[in-house]
N, C-alpha and C. Protein backbone atom coordinates (compact mmCIF):
# COMPACT_ATOMS: atom_id res chain seq x y z
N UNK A 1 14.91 -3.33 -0.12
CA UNK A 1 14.76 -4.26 0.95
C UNK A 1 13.52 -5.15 0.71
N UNK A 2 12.40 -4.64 0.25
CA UNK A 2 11.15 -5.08 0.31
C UNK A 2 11.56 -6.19 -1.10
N UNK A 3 11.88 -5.53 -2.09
CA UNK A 3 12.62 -6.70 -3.20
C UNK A 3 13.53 -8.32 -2.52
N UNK A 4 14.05 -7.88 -1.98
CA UNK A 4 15.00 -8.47 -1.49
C UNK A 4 14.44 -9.35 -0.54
N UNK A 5 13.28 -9.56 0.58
CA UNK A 5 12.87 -10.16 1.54
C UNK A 5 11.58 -11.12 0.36
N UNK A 6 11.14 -10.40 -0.91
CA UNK A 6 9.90 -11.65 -1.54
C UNK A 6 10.71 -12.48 -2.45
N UNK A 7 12.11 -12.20 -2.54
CA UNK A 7 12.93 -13.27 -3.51
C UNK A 7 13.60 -14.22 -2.46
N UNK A 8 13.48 -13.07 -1.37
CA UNK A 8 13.95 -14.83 -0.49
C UNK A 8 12.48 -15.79 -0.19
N UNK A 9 11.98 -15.23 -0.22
CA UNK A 9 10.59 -16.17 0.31
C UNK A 9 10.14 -16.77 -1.05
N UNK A 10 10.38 -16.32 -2.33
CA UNK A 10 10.12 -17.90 -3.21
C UNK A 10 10.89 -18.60 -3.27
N UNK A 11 12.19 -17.89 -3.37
CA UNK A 11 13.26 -18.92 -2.96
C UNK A 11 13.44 -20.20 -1.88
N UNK A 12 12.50 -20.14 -1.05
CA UNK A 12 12.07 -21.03 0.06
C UNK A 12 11.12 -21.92 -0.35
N UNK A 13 9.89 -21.89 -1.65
CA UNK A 13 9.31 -22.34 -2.03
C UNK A 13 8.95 -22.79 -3.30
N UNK A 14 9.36 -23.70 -4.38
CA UNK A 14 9.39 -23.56 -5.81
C UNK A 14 8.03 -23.20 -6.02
N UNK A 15 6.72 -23.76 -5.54
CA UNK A 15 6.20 -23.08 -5.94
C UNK A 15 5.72 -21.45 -6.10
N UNK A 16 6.59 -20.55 -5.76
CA UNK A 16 6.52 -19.30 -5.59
C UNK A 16 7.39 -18.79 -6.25
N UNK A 17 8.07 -19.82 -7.51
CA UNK A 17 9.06 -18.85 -8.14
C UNK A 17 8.96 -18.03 -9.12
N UNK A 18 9.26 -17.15 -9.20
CA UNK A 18 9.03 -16.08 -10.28
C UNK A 18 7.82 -15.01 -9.78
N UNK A 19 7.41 -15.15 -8.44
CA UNK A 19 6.28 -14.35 -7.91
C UNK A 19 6.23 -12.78 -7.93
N UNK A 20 5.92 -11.87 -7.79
CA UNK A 20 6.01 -10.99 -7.97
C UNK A 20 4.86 -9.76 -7.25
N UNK A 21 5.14 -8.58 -6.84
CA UNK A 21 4.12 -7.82 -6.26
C UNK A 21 4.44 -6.23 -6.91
N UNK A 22 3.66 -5.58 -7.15
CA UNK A 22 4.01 -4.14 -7.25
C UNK A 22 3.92 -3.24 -5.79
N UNK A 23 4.70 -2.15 -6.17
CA UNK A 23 4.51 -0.90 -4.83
C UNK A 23 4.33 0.54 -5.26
N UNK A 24 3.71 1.06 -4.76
CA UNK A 24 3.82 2.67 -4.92
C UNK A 24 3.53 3.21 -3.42
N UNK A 25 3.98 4.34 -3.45
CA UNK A 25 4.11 4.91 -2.54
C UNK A 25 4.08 6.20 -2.68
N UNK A 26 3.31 7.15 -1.76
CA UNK A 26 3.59 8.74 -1.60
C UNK A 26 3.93 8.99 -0.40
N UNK A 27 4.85 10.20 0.07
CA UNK A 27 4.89 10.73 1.11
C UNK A 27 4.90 12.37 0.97
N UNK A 28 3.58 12.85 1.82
CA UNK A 28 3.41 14.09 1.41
C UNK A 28 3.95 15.05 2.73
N UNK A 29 5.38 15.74 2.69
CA UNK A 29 5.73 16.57 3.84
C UNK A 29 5.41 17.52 3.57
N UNK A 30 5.01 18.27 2.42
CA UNK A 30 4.44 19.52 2.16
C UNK A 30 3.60 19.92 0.98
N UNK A 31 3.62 20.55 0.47
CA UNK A 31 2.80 20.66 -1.07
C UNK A 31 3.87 20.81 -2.25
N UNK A 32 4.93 21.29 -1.69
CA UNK A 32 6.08 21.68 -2.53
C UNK A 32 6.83 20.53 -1.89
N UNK A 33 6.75 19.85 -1.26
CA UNK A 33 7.59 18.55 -1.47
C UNK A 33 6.93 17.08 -0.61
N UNK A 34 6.50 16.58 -1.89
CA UNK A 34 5.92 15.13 -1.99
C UNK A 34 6.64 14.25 -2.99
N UNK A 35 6.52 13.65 -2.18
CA UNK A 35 7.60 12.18 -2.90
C UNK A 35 6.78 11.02 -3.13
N UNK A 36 6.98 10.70 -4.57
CA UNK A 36 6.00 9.58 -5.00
C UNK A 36 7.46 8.45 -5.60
N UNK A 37 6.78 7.33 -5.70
CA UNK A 37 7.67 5.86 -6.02
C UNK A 37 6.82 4.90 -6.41
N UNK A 38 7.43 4.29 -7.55
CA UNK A 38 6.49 3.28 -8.24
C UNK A 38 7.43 2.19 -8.79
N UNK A 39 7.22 1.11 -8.22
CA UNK A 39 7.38 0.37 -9.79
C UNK A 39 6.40 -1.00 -10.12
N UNK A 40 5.24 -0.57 -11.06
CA UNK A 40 4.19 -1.09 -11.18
C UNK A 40 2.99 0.22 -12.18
N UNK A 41 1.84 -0.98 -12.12
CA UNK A 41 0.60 -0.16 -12.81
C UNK A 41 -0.06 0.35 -12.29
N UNK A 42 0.22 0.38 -10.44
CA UNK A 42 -0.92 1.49 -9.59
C UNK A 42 -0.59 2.69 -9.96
N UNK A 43 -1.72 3.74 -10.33
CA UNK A 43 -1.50 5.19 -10.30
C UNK A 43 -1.50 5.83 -8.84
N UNK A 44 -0.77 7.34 -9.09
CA UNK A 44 -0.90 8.14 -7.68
C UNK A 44 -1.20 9.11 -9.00
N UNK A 45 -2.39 9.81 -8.55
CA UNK A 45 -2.65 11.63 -9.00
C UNK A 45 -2.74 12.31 -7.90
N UNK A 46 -2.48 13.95 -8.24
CA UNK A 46 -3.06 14.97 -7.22
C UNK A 46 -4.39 14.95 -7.82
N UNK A 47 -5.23 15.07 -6.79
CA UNK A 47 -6.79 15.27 -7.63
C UNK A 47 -7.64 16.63 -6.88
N UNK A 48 -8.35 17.39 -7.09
CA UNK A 48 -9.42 18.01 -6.42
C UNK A 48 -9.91 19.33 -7.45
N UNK A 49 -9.02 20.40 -7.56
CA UNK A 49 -8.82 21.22 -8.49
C UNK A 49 -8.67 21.41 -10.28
N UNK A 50 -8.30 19.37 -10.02
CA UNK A 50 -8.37 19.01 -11.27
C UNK A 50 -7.47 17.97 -10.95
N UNK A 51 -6.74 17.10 -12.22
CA UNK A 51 -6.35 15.98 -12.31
C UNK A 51 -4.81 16.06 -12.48
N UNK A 52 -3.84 15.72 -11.88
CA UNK A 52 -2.40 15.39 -12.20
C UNK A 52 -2.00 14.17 -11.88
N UNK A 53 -1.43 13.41 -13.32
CA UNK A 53 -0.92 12.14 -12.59
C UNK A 53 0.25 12.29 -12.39
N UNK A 54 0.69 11.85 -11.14
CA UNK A 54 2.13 11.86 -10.38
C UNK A 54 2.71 10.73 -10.64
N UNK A 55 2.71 9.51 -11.50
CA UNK A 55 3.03 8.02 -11.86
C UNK A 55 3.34 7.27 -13.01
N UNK A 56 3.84 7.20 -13.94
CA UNK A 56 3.75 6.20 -14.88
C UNK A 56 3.38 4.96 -14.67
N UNK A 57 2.84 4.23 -15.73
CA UNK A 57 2.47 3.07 -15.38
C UNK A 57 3.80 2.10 -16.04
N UNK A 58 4.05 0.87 -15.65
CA UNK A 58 5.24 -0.09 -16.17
C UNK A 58 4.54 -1.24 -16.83
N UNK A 59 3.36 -0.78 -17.80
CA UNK A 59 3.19 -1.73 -18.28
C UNK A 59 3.68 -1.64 -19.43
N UNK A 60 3.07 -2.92 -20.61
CA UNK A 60 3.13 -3.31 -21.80
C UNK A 60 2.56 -1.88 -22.55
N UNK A 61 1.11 -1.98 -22.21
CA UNK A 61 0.52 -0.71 -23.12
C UNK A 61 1.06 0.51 -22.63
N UNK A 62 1.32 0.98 -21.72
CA UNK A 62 1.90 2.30 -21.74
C UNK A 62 3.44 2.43 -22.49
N UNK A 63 4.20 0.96 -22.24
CA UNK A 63 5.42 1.43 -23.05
C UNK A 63 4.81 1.53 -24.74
N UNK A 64 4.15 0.68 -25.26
CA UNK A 64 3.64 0.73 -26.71
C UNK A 64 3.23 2.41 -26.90
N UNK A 65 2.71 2.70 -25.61
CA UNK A 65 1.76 3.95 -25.97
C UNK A 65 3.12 5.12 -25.77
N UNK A 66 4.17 5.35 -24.89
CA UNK A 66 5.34 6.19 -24.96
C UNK A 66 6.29 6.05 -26.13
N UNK A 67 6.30 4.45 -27.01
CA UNK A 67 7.63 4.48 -27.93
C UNK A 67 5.98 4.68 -29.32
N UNK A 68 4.57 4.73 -29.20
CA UNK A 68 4.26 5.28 -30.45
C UNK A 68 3.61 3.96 -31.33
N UNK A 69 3.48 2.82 -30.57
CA UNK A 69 3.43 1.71 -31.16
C UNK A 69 2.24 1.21 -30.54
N UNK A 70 1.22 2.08 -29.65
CA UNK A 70 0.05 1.69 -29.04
C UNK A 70 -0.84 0.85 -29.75
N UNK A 71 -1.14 1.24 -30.96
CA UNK A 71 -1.72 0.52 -32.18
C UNK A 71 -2.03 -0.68 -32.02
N UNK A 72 -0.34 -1.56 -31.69
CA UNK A 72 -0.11 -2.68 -31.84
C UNK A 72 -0.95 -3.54 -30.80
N UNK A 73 -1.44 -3.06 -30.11
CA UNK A 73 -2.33 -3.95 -28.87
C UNK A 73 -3.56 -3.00 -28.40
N UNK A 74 -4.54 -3.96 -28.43
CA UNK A 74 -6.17 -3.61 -27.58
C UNK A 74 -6.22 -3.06 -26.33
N UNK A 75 -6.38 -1.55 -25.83
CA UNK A 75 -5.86 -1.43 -24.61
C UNK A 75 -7.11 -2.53 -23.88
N UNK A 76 -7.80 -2.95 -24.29
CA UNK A 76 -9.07 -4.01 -23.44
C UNK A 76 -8.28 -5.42 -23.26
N UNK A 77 -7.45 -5.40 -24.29
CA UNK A 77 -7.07 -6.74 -23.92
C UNK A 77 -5.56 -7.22 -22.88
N UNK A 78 -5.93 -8.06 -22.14
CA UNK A 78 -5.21 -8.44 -20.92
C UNK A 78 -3.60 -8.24 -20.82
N UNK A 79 -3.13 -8.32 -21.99
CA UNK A 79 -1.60 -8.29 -22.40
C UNK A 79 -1.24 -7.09 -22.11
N UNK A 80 -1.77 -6.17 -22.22
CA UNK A 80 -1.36 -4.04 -22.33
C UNK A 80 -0.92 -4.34 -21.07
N UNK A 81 -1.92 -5.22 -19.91
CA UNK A 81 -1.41 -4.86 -18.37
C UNK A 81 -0.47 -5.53 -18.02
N UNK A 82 0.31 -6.64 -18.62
CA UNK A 82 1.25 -7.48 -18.20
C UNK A 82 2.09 -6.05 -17.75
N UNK A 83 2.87 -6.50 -16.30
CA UNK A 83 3.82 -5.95 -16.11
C UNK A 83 5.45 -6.14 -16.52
N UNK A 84 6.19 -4.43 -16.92
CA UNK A 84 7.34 -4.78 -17.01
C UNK A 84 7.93 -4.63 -15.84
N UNK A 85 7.80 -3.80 -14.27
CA UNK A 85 8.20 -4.33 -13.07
C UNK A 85 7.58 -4.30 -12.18
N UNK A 86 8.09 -5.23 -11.66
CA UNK A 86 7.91 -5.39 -10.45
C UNK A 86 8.47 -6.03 -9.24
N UNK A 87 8.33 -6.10 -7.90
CA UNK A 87 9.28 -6.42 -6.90
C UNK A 87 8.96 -8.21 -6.73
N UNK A 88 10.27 -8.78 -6.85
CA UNK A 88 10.53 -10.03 -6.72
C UNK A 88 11.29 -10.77 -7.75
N UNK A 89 10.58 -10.88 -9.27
CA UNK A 89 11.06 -11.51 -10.17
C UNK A 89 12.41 -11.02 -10.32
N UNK A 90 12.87 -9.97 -10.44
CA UNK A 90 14.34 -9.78 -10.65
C UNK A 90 15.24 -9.29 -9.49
N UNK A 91 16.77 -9.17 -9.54
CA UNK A 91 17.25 -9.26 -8.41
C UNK A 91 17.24 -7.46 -8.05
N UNK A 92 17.75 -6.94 -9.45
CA UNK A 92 17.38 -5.24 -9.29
C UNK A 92 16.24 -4.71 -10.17
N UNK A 93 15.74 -3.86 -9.46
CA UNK A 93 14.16 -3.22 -10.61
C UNK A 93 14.44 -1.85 -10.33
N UNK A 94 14.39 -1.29 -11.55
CA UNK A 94 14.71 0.48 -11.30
C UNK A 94 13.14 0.81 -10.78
N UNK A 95 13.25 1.75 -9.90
CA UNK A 95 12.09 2.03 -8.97
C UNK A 95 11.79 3.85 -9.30
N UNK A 96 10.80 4.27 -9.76
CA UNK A 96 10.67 5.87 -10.01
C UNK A 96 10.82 6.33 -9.11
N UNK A 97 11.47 7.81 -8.72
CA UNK A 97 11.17 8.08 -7.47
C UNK A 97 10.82 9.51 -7.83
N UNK A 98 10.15 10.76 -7.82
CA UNK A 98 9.64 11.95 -8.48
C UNK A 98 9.57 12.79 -7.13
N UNK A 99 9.78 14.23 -6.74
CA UNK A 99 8.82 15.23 -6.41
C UNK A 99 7.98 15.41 -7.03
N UNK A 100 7.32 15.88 -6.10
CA UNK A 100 5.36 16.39 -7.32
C UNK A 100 5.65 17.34 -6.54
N UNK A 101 4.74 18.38 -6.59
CA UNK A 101 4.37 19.83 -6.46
C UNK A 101 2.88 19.78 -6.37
N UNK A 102 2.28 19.92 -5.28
CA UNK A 102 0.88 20.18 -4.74
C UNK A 102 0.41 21.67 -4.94
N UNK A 103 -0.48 21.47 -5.14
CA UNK A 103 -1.67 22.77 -4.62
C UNK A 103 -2.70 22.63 -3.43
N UNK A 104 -2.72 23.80 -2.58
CA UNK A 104 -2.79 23.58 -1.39
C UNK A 104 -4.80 23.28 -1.43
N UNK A 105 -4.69 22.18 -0.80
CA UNK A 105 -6.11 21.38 -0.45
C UNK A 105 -6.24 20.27 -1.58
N UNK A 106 -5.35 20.07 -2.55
CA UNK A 106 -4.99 18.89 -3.56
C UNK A 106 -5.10 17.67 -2.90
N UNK A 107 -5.83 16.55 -3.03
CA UNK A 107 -5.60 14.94 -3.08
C UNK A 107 -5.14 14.14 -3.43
N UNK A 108 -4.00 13.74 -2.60
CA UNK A 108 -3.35 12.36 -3.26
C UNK A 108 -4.36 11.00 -3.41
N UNK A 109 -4.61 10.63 -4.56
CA UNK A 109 -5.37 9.75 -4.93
C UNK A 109 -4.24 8.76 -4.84
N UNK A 110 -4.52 7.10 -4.62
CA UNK A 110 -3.55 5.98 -5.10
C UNK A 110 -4.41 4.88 -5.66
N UNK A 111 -4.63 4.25 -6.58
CA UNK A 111 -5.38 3.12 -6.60
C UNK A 111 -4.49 2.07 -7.71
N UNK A 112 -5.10 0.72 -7.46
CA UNK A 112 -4.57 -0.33 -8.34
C UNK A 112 -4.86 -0.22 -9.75
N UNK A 113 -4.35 -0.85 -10.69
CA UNK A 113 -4.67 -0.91 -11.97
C UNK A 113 -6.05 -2.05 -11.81
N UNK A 114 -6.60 -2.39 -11.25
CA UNK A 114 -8.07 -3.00 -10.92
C UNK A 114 -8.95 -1.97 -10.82
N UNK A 115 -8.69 -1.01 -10.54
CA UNK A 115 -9.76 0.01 -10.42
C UNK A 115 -9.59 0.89 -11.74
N UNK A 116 -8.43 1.47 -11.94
CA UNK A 116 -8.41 2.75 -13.39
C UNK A 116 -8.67 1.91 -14.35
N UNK A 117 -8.54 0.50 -14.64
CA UNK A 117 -8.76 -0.18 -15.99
C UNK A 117 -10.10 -0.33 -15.69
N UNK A 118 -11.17 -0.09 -15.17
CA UNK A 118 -12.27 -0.57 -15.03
C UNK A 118 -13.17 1.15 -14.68
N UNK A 119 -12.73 2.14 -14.16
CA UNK A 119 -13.00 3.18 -13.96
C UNK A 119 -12.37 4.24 -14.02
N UNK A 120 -12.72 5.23 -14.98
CA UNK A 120 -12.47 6.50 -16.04
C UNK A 120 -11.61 7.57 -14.78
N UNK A 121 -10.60 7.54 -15.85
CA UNK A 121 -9.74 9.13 -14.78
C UNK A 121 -10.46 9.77 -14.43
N UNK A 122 -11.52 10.31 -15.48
CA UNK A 122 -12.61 11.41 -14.91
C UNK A 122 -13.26 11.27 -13.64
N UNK A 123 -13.76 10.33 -13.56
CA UNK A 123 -14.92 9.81 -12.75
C UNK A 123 -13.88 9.77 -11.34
N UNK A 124 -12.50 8.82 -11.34
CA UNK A 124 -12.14 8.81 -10.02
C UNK A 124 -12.00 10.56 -9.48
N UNK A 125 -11.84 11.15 -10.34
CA UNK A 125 -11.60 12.84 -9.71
C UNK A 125 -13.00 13.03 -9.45
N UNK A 126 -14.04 12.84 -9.98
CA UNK A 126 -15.23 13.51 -9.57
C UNK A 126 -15.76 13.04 -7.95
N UNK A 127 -14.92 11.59 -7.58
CA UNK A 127 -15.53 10.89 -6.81
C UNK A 127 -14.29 11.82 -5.70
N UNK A 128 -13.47 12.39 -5.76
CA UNK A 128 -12.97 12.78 -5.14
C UNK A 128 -12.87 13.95 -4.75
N UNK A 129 -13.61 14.87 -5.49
CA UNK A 129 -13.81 16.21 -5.76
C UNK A 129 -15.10 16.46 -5.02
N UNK A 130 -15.37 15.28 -4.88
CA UNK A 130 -17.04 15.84 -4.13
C UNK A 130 -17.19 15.50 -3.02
N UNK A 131 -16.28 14.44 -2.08
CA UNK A 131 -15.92 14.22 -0.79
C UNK A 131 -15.48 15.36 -0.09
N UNK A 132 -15.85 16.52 0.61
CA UNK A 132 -15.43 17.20 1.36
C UNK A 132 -15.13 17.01 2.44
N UNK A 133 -15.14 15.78 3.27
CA UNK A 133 -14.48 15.41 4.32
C UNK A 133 -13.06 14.65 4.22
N UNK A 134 -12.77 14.75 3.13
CA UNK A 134 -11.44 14.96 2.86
C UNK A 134 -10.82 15.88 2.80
N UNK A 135 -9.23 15.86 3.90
CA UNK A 135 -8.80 16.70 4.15
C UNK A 135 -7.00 16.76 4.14
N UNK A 136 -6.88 17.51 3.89
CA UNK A 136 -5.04 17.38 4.03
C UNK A 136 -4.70 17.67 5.54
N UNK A 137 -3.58 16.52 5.97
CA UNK A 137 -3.42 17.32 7.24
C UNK A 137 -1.82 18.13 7.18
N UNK A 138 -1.74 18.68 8.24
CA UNK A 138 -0.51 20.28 8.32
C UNK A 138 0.77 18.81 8.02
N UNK A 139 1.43 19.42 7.48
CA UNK A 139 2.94 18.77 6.85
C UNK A 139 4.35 19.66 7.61
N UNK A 140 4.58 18.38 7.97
CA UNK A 140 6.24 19.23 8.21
C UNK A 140 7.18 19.95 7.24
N UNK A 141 8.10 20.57 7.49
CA UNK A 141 8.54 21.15 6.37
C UNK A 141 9.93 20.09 5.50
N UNK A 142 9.97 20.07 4.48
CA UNK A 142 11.06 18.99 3.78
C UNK A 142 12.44 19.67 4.23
């Protein structure tokens, strides 16, 4: 739907054609069942206990880096992040959709590819690991 409502709105405007936005999303009803969705370069991890990423990224450099061909490009340089989807430019975009599996007092982290390209997996867990007023709240059951 959300695809479907930004292709009508460039469609209303040439200058807006070919526009494009990413989404991710988590929904956590329990620890044993959280539902994550992506299609884009924002990450979702569980974080606290340690680090799990719950996300692939849809870029350039991660596909180079899954088919083995990472080599071929600077992860510093701007091209790795071009996206391969995202919501608008095309009419269908395959969208991930995953269970994750929590551990109980685990953090769903979410951030943009503006932040992990600029600041270390490590570091976002440490920054999260040391917030103790972060808290999970009680989940319904899936």
């Amino acid at each position: 739907m959300a695809n479907d409502r930004i292709r009508a709105c460039a469609a209303k405007s040439p200058e807006l054609t070919g526009m494009g936005t990413t989404a991710t999303a988590a929904v956590v009803l329990t620890a044993s069942c959280t539902w994550v969705t992506s299609a884009t370069a924002a990450r979702i991890w569980s974080a606290t206990a340690g680090q799990q990423r719950l996300t692939t990224d849809h870029s350039v450099l991660q596909y180079l880096i899954d088919t083995g061909a990472a080599g071929e490009v600077d992860a510093s340089d701007g091209r790795g992040h071009a996206l391969l989807r995202a919501l608008g430019p095309e009419a269908d975009v395959p969208v991930d959709v995953t269970r994750a599996r929590l551990r109980h007092g685990d953090i769903v982290v979410m951030c943009s590819d503006g932040v992990w390209s600029a600041v270390a997996d490590d570091e976002i867990a440490d920054v999260v690991s040391a917030r103790r007023e972060l808290r999970a709240r009680r989940a319904r059951r899936c």
